[in-house]
Every structure is written in C-alpha cells, then in structure tokens.
PDB file of N, CA and C in Angstrom:
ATOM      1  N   UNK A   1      79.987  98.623 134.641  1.00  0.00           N
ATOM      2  CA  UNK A   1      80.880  98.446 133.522  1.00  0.00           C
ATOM      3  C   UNK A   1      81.557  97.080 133.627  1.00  0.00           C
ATOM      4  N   UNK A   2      81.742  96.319 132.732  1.00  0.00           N
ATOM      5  CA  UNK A   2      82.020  95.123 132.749  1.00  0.00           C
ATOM      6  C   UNK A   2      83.378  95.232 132.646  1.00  0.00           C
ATOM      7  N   UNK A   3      84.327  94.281 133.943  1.00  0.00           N
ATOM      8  CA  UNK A   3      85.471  94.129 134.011  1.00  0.00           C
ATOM      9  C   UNK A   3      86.310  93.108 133.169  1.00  0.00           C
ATOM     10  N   UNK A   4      85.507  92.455 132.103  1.00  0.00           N
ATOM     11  CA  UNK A   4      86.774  91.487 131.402  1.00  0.00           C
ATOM     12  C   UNK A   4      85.366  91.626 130.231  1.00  0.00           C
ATOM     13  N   UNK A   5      86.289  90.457 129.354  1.00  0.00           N
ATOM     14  CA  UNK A   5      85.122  90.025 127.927  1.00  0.00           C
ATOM     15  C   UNK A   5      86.191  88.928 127.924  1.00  0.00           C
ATOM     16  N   UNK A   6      84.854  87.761 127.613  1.00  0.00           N
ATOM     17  CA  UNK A   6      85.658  86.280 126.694  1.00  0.00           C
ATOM     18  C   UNK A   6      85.106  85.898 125.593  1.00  0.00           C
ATOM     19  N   UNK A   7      86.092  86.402 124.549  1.00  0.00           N
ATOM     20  CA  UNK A   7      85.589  86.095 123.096  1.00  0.00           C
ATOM     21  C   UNK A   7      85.987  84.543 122.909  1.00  0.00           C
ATOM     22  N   UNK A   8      86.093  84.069 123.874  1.00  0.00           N
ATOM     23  CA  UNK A   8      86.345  82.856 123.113  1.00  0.00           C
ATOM     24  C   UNK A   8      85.192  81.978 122.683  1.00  0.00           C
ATOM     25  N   UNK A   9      84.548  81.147 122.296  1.00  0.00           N
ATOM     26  CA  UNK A   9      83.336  80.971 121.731  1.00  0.00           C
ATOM     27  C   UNK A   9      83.260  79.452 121.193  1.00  0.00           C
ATOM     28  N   UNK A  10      84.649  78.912 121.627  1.00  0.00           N
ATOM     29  CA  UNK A  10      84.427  77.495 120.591  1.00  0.00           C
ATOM     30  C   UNK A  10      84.553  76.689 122.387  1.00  0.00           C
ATOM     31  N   UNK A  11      83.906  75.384 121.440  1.00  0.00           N
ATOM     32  CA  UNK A  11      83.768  74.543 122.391  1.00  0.00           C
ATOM     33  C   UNK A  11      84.967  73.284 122.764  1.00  0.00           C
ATOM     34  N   UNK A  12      84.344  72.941 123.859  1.00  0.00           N
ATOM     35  CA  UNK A  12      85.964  71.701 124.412  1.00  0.00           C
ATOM     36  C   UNK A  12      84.830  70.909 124.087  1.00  0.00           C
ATOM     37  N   UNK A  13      85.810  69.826 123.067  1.00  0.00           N
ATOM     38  CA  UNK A  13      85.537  68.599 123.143  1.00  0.00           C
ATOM     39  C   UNK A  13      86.715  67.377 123.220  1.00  0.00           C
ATOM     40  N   UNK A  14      87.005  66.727 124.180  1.00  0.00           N
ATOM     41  CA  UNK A  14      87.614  66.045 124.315  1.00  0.00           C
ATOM     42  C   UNK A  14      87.628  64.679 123.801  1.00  0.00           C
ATOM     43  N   UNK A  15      88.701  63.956 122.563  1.00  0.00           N
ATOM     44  CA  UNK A  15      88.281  63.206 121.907  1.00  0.00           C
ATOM     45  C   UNK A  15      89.598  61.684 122.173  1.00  0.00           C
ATOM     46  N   UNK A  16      88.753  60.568 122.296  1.00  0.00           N
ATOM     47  CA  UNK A  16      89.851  59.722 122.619  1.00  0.00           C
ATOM     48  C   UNK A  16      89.772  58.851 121.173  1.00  0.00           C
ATOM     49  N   UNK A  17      90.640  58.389 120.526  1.00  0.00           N
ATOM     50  CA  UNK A  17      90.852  57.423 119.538  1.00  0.00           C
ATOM     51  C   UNK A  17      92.035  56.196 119.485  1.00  0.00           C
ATOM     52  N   UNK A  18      92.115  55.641 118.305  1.00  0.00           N
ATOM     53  CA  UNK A  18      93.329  54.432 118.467  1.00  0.00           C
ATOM     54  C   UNK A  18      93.953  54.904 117.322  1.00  0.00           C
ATOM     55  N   UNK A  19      95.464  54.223 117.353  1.00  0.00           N
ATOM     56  CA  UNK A  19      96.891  54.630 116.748  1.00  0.00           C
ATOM     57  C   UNK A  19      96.236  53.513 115.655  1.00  0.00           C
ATOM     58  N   UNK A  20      96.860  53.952 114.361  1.00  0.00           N
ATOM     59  CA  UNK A  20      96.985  53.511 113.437  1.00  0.00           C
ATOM     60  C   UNK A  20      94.720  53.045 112.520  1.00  0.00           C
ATOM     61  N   UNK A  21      94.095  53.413 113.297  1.00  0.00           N
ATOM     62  CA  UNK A  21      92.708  53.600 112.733  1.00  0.00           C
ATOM     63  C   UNK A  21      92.173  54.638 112.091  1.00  0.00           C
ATOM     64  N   UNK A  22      91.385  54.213 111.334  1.00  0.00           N
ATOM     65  CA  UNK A  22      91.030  55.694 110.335  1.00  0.00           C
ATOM     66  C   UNK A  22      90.554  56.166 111.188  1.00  0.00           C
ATOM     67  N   UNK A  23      90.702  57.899 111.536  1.00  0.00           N
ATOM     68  CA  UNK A  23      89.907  58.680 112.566  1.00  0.00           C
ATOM     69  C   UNK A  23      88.852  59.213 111.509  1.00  0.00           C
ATOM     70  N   UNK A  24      87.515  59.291 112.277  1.00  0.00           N
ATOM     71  CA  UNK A  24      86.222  59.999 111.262  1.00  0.00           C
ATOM     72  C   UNK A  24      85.259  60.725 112.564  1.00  0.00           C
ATOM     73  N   UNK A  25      85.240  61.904 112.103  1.00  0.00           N
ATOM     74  CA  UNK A  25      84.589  62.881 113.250  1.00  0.00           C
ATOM     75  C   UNK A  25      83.369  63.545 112.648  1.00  0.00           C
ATOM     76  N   UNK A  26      82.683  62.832 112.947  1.00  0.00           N
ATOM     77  CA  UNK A  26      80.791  63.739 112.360  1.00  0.00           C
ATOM     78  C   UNK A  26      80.243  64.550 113.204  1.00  0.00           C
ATOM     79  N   UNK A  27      80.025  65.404 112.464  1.00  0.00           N
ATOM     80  CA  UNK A  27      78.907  66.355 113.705  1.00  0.00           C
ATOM     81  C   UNK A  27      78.045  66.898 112.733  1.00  0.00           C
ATOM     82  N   UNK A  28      76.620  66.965 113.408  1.00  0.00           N
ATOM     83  CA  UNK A  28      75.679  67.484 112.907  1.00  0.00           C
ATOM     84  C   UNK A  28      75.907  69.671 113.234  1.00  0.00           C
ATOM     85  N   UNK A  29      75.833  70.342 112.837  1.00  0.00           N
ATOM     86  CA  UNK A  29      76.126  71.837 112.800  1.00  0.00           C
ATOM     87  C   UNK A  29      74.411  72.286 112.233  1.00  0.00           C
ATOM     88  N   UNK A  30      73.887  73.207 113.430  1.00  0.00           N
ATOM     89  CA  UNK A  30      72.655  73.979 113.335  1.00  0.00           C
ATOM     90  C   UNK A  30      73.106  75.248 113.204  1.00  0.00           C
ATOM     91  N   UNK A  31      72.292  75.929 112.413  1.00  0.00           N
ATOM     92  CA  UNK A  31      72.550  77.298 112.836  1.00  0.00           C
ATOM     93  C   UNK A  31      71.672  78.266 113.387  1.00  0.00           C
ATOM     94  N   UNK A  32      72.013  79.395 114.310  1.00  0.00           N
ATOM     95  CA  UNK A  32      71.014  79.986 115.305  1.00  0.00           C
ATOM     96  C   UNK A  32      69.814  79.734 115.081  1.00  0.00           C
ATOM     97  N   UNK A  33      69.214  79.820 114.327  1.00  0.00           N
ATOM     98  CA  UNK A  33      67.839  79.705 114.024  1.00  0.00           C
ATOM     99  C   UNK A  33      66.997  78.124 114.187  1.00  0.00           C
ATOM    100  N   UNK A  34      68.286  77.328 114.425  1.00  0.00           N
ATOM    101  CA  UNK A  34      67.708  75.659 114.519  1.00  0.00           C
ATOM    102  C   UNK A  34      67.970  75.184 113.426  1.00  0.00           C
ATOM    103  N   UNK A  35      67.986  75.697 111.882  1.00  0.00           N
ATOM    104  CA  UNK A  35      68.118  74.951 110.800  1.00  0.00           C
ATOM    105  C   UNK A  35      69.555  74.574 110.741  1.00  0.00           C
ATOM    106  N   UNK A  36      69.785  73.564 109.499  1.00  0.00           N
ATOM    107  CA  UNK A  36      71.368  73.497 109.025  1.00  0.00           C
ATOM    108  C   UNK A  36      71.876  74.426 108.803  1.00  0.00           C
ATOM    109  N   UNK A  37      73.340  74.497 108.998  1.00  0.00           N
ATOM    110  CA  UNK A  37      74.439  75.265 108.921  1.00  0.00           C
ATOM    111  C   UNK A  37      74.949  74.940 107.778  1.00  0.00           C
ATOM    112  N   UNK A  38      74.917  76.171 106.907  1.00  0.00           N
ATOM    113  CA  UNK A  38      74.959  76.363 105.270  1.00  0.00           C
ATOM    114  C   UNK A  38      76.533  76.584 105.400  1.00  0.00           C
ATOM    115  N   UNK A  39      77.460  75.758 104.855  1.00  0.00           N
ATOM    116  CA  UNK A  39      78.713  75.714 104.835  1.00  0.00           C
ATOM    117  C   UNK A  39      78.949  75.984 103.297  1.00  0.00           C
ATOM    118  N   UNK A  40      78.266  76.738 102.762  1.00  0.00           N
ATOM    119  CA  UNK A  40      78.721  77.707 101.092  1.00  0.00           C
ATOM    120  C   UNK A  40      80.013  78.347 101.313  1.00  0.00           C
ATOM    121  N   UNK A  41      81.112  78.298 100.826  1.00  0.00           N
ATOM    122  CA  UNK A  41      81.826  79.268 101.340  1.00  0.00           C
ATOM    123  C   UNK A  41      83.096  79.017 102.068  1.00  0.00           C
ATOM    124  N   UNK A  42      82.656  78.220 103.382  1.00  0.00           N
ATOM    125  CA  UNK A  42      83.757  78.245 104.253  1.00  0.00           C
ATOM    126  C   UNK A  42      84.650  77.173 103.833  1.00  0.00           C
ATOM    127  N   UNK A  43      85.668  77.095 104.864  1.00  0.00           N
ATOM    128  CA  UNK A  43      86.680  75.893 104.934  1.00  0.00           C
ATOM    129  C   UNK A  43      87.025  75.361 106.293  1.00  0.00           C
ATOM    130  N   UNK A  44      87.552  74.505 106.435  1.00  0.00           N
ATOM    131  CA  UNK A  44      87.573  73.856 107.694  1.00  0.00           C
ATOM    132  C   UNK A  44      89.086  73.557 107.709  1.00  0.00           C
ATOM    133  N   UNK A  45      89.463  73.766 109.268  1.00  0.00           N
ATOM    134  CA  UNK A  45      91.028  72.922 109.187  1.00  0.00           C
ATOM    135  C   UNK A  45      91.064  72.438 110.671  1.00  0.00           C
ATOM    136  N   UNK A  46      92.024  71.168 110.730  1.00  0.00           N
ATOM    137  CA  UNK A  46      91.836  70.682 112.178  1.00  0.00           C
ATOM    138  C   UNK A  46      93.660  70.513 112.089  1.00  0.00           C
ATOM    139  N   UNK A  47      94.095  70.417 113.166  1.00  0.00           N
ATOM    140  CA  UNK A  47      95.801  70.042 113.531  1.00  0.00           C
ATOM    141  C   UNK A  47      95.333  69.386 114.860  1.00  0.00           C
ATOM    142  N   UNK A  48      96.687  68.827 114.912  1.00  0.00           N
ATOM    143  CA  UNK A  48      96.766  67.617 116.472  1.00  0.00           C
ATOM    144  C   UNK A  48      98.091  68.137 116.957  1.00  0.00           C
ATOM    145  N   UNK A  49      98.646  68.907 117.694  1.00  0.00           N
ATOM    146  CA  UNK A  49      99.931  69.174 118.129  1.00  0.00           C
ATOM    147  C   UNK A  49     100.433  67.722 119.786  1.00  0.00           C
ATOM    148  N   UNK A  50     101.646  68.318 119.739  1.00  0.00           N
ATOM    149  CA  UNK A  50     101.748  67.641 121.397  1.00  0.00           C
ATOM    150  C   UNK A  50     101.524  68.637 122.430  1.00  0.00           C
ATOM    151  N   UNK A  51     101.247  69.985 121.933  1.00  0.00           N
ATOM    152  CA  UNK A  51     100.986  70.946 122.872  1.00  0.00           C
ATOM    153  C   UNK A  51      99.998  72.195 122.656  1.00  0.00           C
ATOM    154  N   UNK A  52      99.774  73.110 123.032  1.00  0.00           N
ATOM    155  CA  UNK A  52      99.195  74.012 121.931  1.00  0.00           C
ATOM    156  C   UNK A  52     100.172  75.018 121.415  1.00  0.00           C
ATOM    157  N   UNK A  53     101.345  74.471 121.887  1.00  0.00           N
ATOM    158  CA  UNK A  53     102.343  75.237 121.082  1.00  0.00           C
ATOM    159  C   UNK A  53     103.440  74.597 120.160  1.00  0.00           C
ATOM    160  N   UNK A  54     103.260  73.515 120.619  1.00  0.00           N
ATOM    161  CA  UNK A  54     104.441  71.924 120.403  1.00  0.00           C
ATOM    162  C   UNK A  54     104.831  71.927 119.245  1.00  0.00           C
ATOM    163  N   UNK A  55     104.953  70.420 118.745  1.00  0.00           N
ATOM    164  CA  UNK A  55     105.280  69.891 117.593  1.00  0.00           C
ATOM    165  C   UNK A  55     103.957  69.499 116.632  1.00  0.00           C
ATOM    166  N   UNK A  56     103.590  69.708 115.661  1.00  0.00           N
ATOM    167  CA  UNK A  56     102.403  69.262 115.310  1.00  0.00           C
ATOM    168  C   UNK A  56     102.725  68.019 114.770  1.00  0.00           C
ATOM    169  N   UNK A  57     101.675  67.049 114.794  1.00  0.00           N
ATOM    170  CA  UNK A  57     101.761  65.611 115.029  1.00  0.00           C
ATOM    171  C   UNK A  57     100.970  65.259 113.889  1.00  0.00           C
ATOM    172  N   UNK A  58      99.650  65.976 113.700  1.00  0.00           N
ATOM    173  CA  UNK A  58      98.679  65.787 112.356  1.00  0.00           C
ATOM    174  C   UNK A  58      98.373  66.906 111.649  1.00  0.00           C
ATOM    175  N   UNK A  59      99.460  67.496 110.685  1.00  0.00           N
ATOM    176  CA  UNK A  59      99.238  68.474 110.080  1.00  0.00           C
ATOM    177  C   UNK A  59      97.872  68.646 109.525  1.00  0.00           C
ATOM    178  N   UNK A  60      97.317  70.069 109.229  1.00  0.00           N
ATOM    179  CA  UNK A  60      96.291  70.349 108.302  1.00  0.00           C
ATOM    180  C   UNK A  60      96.132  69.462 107.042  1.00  0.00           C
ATOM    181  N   UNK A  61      97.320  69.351 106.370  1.00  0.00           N
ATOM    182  CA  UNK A  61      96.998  68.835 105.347  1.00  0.00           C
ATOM    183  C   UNK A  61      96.656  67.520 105.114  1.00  0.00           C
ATOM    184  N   UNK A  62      96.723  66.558 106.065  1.00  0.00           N
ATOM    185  CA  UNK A  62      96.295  64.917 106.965  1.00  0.00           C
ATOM    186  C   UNK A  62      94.965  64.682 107.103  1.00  0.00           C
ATOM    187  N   UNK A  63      94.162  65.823 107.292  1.00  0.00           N
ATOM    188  CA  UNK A  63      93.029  65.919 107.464  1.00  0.00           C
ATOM    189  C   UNK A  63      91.960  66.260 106.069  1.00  0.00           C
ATOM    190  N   UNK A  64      91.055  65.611 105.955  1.00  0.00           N
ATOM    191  CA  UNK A  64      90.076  65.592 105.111  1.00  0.00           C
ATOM    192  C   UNK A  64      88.698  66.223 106.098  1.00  0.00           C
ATOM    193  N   UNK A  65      88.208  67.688 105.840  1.00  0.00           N
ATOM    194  CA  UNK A  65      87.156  68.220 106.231  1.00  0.00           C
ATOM    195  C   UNK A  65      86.082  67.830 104.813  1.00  0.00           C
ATOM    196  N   UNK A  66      85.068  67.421 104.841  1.00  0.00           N
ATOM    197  CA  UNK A  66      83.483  67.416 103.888  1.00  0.00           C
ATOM    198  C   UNK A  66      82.591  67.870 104.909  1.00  0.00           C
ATOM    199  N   UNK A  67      81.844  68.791 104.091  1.00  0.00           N
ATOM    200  CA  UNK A  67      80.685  69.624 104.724  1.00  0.00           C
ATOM    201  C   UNK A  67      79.023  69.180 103.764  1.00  0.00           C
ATOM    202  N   UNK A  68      78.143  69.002 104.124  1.00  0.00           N
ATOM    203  CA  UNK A  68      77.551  68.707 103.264  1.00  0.00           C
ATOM    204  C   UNK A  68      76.121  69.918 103.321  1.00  0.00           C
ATOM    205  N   UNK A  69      75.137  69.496 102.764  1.00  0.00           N
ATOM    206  CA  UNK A  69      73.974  70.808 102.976  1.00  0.00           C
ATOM    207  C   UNK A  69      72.808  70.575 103.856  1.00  0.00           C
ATOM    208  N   UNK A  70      73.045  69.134 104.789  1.00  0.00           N
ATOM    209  CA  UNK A  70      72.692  68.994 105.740  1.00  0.00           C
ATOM    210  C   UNK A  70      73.073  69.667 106.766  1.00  0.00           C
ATOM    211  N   UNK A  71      74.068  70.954 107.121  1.00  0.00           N
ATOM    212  CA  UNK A  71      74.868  70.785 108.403  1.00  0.00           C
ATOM    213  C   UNK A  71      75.795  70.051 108.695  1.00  0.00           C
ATOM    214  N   UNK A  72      75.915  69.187 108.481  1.00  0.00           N
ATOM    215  CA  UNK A  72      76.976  67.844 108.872  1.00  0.00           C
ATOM    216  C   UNK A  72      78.284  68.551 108.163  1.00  0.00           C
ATOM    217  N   UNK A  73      79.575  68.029 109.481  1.00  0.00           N
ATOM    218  CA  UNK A  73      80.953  68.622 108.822  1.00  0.00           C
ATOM    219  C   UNK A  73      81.670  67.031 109.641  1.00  0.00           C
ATOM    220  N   UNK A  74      82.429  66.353 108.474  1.00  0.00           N
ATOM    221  CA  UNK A  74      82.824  65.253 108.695  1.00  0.00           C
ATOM    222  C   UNK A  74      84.259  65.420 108.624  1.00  0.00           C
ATOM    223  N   UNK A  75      85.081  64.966 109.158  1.00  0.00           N
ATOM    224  CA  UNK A  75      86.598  65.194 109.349  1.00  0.00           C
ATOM    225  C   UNK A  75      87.257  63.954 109.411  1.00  0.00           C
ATOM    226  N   UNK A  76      87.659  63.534 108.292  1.00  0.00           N
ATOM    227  CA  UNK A  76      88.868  62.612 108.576  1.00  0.00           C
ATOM    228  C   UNK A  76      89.818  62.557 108.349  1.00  0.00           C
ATOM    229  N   UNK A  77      91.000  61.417 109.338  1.00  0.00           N
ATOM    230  CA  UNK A  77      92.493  61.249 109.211  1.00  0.00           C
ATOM    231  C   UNK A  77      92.457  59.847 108.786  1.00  0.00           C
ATOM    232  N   UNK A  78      93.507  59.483 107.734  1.00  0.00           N
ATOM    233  CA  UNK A  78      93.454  58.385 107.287  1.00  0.00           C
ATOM    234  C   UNK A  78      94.422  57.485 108.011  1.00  0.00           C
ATOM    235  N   UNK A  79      94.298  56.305 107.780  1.00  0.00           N
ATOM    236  CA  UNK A  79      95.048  55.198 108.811  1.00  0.00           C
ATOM    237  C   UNK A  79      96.605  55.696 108.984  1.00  0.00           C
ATOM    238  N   UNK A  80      96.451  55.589 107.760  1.00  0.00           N
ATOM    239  CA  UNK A  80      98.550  55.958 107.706  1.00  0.00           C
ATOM    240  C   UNK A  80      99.155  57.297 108.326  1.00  0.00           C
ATOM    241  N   UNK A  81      97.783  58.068 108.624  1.00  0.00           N
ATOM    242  CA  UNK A  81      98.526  59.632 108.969  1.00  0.00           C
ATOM    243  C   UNK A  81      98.527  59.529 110.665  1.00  0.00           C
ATOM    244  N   UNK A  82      97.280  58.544 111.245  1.00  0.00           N
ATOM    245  CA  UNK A  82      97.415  57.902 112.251  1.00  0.00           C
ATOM    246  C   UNK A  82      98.345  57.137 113.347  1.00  0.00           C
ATOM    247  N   UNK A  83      99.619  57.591 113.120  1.00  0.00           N
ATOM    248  CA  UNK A  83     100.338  56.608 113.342  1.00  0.00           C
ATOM    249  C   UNK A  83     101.686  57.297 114.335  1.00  0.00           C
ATOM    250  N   UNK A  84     100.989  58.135 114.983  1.00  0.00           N
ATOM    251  CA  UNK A  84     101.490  59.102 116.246  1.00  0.00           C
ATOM    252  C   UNK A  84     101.554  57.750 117.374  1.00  0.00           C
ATOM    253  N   UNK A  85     102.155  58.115 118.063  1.00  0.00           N
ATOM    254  CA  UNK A  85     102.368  57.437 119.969  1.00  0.00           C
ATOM    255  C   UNK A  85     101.367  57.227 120.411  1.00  0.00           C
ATOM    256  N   UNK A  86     101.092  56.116 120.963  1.00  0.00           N
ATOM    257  CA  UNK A  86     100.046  56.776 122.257  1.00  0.00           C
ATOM    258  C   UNK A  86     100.109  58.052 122.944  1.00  0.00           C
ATOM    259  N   UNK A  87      99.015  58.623 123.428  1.00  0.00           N
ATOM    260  CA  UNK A  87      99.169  59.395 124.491  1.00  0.00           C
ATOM    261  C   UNK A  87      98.035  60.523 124.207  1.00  0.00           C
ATOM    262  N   UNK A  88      98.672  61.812 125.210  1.00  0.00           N
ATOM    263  CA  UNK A  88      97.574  62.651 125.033  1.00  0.00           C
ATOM    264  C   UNK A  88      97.986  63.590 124.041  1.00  0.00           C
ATOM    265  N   UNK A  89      97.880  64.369 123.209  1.00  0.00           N
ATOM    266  CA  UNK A  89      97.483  65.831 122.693  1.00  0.00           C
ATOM    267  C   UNK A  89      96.686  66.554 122.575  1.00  0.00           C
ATOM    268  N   UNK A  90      96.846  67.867 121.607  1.00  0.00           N
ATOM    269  CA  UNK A  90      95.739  68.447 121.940  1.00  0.00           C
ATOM    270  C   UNK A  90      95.400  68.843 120.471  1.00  0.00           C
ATOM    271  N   UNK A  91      93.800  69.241 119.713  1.00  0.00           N
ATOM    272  CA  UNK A  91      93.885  69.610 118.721  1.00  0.00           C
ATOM    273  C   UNK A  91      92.752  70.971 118.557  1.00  0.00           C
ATOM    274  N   UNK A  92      93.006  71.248 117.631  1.00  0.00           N
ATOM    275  CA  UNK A  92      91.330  72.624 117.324  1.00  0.00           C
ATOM    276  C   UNK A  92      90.778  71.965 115.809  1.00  0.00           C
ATOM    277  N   UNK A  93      90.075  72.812 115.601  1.00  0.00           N
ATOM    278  CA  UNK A  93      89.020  72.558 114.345  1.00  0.00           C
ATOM    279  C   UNK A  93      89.105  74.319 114.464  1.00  0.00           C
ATOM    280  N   UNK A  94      88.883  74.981 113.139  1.00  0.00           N
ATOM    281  CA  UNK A  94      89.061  76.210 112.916  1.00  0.00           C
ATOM    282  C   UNK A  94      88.473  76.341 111.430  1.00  0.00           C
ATOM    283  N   UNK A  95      87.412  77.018 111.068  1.00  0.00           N
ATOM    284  CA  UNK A  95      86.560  77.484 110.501  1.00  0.00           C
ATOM    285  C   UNK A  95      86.591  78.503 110.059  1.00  0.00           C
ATOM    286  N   UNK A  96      86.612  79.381 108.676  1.00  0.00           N
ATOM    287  CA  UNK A  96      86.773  79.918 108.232  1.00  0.00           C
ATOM    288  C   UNK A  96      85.923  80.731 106.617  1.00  0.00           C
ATOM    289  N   UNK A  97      85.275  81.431 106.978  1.00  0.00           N
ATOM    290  CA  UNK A  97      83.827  81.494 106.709  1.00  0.00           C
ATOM    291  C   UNK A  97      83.862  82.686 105.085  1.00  0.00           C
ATOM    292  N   UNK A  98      82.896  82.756 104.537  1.00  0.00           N
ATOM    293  CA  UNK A  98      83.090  83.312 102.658  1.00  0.00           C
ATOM    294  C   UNK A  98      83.631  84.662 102.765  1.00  0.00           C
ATOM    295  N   UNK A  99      83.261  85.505 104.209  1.00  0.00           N
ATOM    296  CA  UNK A  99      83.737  86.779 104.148  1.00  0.00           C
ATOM    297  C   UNK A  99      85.464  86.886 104.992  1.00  0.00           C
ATOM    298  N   UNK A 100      85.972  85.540 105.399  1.00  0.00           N
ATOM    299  CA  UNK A 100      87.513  85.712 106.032  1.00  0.00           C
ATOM    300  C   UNK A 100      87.382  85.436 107.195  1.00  0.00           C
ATOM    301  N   UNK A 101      86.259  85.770 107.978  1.00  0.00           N
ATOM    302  CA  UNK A 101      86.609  85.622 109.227  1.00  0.00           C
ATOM    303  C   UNK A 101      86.921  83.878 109.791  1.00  0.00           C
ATOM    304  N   UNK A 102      87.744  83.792 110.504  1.00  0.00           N
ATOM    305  CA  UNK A 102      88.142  82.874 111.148  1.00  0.00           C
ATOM    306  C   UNK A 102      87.894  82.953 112.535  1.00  0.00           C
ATOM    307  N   UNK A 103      87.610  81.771 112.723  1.00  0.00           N
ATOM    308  CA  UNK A 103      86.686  81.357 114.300  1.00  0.00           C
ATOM    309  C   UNK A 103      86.847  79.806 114.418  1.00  0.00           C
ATOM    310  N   UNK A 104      87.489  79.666 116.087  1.00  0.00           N
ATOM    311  CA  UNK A 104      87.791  78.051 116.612  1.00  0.00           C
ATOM    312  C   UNK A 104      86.352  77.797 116.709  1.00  0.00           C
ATOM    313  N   UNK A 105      86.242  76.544 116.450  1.00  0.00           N
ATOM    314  CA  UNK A 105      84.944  76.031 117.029  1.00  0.00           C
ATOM    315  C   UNK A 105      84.934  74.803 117.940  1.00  0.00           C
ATOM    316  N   UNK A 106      86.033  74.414 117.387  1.00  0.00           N
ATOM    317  CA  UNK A 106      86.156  73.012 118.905  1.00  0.00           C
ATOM    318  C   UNK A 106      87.384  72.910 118.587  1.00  0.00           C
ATOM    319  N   UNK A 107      87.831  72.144 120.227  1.00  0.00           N
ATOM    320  CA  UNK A 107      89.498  72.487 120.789  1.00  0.00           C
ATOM    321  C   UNK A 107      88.893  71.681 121.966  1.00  0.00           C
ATOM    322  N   UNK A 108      90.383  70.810 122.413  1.00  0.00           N
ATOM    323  CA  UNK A 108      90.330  69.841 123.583  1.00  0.00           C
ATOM    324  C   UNK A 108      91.417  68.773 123.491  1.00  0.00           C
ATOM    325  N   UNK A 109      91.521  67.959 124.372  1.00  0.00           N
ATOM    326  CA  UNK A 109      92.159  67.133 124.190  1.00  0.00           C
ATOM    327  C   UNK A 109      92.199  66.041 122.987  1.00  0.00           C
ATOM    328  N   UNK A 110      93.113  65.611 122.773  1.00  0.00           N
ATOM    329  CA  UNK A 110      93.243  64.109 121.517  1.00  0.00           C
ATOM    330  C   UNK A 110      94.139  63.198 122.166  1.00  0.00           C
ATOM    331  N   UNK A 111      93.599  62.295 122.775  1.00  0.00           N
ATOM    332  CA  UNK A 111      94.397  60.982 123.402  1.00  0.00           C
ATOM    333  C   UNK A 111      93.793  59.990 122.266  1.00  0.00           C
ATOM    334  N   UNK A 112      94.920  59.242 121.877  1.00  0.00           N
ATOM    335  CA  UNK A 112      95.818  58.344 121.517  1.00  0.00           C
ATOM    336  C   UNK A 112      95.883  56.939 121.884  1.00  0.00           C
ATOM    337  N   UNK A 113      95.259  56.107 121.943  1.00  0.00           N
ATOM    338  CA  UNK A 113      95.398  54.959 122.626  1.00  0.00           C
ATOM    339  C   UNK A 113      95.916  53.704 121.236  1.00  0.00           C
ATOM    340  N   UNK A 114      96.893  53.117 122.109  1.00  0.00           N
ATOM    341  CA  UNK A 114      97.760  52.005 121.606  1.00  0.00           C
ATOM    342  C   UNK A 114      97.042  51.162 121.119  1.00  0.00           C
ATOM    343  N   UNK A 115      97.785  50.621 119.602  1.00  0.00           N
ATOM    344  CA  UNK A 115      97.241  50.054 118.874  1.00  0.00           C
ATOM    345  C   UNK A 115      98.193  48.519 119.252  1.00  0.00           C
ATOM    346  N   UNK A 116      97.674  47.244 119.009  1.00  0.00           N
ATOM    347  CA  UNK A 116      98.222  45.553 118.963  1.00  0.00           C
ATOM    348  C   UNK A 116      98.632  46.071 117.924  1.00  0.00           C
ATOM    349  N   UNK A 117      97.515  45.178 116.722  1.00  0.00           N
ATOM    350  CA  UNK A 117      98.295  45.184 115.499  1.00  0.00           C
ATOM    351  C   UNK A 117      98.798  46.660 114.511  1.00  0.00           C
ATOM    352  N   UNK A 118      99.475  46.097 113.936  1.00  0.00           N
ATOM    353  CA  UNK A 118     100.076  46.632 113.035  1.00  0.00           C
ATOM    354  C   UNK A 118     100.294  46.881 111.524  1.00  0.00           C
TER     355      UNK A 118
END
C-alpha cells in the first residue's frame, strides 16, 4: 500500500531576466500523444510574488498569455510592468482548462537582474 501520493505535476523552471525589458516566454506544449496541445478553451495566468506567499510584484493582469494551434503558449510582461528590484522571486504559470479544472504547470524561481539604463 502506498505510503504518500504527489499530485503535484507541474514543472520547476527557473527563469532569470532584466529589470525594465520586455519579458517574452515561449514554449512549445505537446500533448500525450506527441502532437500539439489544443489550447480551445483554456486560459493561462502567471504572477511573480517576492515569496510564494509575499507581496505580488507582477500581477495576473501584467501578463499577456497567447496560445496558438501550434502548441505554443507565449507569455508576456511589458517593459513598464517590468520594473520590480533586482533580485530573486518566485512565480507559477497556472492553466485552466474548458471543463474548470485548474492545474500549475510551471513554478520556480524569477531573478531579476539590474538594469543601467533607464
């Protein structure tokens, strides 16, 4: 008899970027079978907190998710929403599919690196 279960299921990806640059996050998305991941339906949301409980730093609404019918789910933050501290945080991507269910799919760090200009 199995002594635990881990539903957890999304992946760490740890992502480093610069203060004040448009952030743009592509990923190609297969689904079990090898083909594209048919994103009919769902929605996407990403946040950047200072913790996973903290202050949130890049609200949902900062973020621009496009999914296309390739698989591909592209995520961006625009320059101006960019404009957090250096440093580290942390963010998820959270997916949310035609019948409700909601499921993380990537979560990890978001470091921050200092921008010259301005």
């Amino acid at each position: 008899m199995a002594k635990s279960v881990n539903l957890d299921s999304s992946t760490r990806l740890d992502i480093t970027c610069r203060k004040g640059d448009t952030f743009v996050l592509t990923t190609k998305v297969k689904n079990s079978s090898g083909g594209n991941y048919a994103w009919s339906g769902h929605t996407v949301k990403m946040e950047v907190r200072t913790s996973d409980t903290g202050t949130i730093v890049v609200p949902d609404s900062d973020t621009t998710p496009n999914t296309n019918t390739n698989g591909t789910l592209i995520i961006t933050i625009e320059a101006a929403n960019m404009d957090m501290d250096g440093g580290m945080y942390v963010y998820d991507v959270e997916v949310t599919d035609g019948n409700g269910k909601v499921s993380t799919w990537l979560h990890g760090l978001f470091i921050v690196n200092e921008d010259v200009t301005e």
